[in-house]
Protein backbone atom coordinates (compact mmCIF):
# COMPACT_ATOMS: atom_id res chain seq x y z
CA UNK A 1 -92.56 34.01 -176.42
CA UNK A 2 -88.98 34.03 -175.18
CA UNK A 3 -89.84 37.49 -172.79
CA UNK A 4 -93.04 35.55 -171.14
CA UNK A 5 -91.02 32.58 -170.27
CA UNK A 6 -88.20 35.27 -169.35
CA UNK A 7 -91.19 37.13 -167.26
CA UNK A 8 -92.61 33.95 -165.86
CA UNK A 9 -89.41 32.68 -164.74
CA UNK A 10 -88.44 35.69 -162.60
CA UNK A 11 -91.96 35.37 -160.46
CA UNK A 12 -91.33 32.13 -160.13
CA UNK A 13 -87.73 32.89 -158.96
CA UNK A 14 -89.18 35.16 -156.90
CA UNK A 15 -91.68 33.11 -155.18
CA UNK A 16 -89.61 29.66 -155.31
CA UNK A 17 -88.14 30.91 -151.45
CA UNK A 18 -91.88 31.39 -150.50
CA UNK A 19 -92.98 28.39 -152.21
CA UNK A 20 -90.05 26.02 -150.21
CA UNK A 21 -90.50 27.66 -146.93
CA UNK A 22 -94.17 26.63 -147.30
CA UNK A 23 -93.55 23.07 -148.28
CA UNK A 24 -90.82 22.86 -145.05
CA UNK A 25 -93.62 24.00 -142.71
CA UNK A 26 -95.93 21.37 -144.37
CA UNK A 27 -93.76 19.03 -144.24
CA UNK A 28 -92.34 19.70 -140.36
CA UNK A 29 -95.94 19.85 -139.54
CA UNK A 30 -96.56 16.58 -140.84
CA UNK A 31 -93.84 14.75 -139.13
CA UNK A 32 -95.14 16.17 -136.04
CA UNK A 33 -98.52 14.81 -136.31
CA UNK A 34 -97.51 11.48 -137.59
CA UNK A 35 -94.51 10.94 -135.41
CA UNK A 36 -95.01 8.24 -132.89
CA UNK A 37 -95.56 9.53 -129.63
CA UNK A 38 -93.04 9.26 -126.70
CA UNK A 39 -93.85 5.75 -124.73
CA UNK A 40 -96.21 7.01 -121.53
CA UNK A 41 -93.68 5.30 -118.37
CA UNK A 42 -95.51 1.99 -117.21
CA UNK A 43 -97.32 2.89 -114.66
CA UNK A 44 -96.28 1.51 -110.90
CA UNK A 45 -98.29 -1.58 -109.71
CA UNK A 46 -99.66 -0.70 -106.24
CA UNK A 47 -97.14 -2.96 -103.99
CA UNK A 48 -99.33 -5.11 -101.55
CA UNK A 49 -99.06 -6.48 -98.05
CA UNK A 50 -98.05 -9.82 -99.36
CA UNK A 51 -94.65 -11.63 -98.74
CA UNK A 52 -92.44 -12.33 -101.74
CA UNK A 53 -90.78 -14.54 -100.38
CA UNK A 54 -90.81 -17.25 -97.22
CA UNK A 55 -88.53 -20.11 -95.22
CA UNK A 56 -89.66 -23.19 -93.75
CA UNK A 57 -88.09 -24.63 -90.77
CA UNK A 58 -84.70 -22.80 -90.82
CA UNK A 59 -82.15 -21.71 -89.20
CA UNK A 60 -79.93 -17.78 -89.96
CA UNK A 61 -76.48 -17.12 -88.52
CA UNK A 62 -74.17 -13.97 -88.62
CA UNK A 63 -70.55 -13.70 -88.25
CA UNK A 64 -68.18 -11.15 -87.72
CA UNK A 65 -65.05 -10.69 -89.86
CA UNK A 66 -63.04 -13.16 -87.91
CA UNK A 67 -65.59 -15.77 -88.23
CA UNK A 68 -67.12 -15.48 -84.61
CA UNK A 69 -70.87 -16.00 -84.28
CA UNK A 70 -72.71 -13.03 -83.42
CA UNK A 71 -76.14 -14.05 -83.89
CA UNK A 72 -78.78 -16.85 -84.26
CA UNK A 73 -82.63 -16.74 -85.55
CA UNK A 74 -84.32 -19.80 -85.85
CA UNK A 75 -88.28 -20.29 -86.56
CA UNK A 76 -91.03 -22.35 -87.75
CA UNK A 77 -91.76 -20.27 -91.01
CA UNK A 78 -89.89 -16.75 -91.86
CA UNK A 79 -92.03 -14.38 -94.30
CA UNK A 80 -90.51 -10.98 -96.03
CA UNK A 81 -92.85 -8.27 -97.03
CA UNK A 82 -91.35 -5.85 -99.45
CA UNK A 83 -93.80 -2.85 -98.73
CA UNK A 84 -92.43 -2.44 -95.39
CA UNK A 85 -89.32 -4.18 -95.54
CA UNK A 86 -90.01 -6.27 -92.51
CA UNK A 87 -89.45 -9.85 -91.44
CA UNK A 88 -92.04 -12.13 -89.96
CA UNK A 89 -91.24 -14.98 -87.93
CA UNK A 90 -93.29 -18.19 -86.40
CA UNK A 91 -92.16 -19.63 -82.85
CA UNK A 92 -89.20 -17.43 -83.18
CA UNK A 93 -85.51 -18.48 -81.07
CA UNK A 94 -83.11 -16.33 -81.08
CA UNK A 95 -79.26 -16.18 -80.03
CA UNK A 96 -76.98 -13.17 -79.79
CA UNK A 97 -73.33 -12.86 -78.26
CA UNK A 98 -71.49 -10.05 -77.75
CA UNK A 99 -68.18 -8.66 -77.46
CA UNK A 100 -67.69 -10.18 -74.04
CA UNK A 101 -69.27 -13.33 -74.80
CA UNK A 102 -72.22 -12.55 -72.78
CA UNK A 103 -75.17 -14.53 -74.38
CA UNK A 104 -78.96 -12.85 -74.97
CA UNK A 105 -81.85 -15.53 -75.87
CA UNK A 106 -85.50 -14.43 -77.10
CA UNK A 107 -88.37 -16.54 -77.41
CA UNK A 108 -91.78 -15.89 -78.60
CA UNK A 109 -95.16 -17.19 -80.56
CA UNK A 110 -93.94 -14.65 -83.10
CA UNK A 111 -91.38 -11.98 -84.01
CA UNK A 112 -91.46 -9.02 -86.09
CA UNK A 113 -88.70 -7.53 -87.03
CA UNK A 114 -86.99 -4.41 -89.49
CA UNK A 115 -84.78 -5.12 -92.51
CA UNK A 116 -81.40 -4.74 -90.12
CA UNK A 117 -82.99 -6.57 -86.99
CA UNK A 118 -81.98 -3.18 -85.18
CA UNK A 119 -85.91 -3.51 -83.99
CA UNK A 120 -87.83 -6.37 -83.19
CA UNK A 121 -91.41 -6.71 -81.70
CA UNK A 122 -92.38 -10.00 -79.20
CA UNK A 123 -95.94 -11.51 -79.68
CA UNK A 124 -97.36 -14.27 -77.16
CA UNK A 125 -95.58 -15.87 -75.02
CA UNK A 126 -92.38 -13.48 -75.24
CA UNK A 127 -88.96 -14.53 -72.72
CA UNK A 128 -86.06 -12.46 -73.31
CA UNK A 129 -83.23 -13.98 -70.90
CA UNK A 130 -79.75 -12.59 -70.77
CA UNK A 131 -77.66 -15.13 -69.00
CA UNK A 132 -75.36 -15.50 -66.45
CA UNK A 133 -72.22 -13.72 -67.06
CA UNK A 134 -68.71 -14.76 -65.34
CA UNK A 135 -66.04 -12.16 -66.16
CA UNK A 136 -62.58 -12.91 -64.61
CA UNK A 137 -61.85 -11.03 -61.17
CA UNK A 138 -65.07 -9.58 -61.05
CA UNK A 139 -68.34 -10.21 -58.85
CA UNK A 140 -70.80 -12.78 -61.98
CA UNK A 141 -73.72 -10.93 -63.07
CA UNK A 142 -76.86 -12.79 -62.06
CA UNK A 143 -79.48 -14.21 -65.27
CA UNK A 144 -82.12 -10.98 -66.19
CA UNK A 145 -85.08 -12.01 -67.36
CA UNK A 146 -88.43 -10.44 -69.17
CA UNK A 147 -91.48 -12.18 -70.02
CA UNK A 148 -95.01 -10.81 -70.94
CA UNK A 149 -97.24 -10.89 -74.12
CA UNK A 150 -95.35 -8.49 -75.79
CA UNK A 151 -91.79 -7.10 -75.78
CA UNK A 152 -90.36 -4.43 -77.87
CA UNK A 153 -86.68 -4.96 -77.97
CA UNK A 154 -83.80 -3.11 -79.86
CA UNK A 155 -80.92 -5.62 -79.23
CA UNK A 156 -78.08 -3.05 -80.15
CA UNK A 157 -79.21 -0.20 -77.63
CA UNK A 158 -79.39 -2.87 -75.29
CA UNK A 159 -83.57 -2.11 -74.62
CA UNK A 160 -86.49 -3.34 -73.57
CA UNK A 161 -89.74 -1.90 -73.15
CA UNK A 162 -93.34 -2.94 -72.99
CA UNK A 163 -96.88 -0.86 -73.24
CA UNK A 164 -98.28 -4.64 -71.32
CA UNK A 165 -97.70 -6.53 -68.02
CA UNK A 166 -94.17 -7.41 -67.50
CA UNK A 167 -92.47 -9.91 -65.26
CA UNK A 168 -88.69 -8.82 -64.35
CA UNK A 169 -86.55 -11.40 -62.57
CA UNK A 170 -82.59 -10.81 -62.05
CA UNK A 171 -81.31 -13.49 -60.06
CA UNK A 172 -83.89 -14.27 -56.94
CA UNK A 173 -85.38 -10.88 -57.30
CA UNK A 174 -88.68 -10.08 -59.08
CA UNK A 175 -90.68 -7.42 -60.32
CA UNK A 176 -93.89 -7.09 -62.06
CA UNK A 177 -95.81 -3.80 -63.88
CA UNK A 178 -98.47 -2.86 -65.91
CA UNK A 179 -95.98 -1.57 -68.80
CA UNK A 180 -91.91 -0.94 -68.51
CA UNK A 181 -89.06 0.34 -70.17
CA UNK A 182 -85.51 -0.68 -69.22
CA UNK A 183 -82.48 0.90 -70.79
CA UNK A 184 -79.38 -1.26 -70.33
CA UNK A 185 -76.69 0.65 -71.04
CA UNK A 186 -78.27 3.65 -68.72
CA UNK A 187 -79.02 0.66 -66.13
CA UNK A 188 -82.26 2.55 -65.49
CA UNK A 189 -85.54 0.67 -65.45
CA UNK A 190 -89.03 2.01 -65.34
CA UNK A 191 -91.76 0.43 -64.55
CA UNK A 192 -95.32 2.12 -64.24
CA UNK A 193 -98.73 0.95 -63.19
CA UNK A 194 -99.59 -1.77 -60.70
CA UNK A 195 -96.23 -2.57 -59.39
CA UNK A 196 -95.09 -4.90 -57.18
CA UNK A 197 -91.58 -6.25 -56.30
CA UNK A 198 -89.59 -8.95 -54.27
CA UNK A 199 -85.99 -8.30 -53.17
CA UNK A 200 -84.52 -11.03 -51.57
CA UNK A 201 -80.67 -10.40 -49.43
CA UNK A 202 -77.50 -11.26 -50.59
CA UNK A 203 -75.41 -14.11 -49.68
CA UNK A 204 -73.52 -11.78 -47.30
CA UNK A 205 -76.77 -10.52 -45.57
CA UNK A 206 -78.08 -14.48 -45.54
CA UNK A 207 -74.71 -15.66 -43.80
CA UNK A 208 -74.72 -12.78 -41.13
CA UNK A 209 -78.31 -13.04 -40.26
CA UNK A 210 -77.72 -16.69 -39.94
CA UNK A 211 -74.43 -16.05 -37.88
């Protein structure tokens, strides 16, 4: 009796490595079934066309560091849309002055504009006036003026430019086109199409032909 239990307990020694390998693979093989599953990332909701936010009646003003005002927007109603990170604007005003104090004012039925204001678009009814400038000991700079149903303006390259009619007054002098592009700092100005133009003299040339 004692040699079969002997005899019986050597196969089982034998097998016991066999026999717990077996259970581990059972048992890793059940964890991995019944293991909850990694959480599936929420899916994205589709961003819409809609504004997430929107201003009544108000009135936006930037400084620079030593408090002077660089720029004004005012409107009727101001909506952000996230998708394209743009701002939309009702009876838009604007105001911007720079270094030399030389003041820019826009008008229009509405404004579009990117999330810096680098880039704004003119619907309806669009003036963009840069007034009279008076620098000492030099010759003043007569009032420029655009106007048309659309202007595309990028206020810090100084530009203008429209795919519509334009109207282009500086001082007496006026200009009209079927589209234009103007390019401050260049002092270039294009205008293409139908164009017509009115120069009128100088003081100078008024007083000698006079005299």
């Amino acid at each position: 009796m004692k040699e079969r239990t002997r005899r019986v307990w050597e196969i089982f020694s034998i097998y016991l490595p066999i026999l717990l390998m077996g259970l581990l693979a059972l048992g890793t093989y059940w964890l991995v079934r019944n293991a909850p599953k990694p959480a599936e990332p929420p899916q994205q909701r589709a961003v819409s066309h809609e504004p997430d936010y929107f201003m009544r009646d108000f009135s936006i003003k930037t400084f620079d560091a030593k408090g002077r005002l660089q720029s004004e927007l005012k409107g009727d109603t101001l909506k952000h849309f996230m998708d394209t990170e743009t701002l939309e604007v009702e009876q838009a005003r604007m105001r911007s002055i720079n270094l030399e104090s030389r003041v820019t004012r826009a008008t229009a039925n509405k404004a579009l504009s990117n999330a810096d204001g680098s880039e704004v678009q003119l619907f309806g009814n669009a003036i963009v006036t840069r007034e009279e400038f008076r620098k000492a000991g030099a010759k003043p700079v007569p009032q420029m003026q655009f106007r048309g149903e659309f202007l595309h303006v990028w206020p810090n390259e100084e530009r203008v430019k429209s795919n519509q009619p334009v109207t282009l007054s500086r001082g007496a002098d006026k200009f009209v086109g079927d589209a234009m592009d103007f390019d401050n700092m260049t002092q270039i100005l294009n205008m293409r199409g139908n164009v017509k133009g009115t120069l009128s003299p100088s003081p100078a040339a008024a007083q000698r032909k006079r005299g």
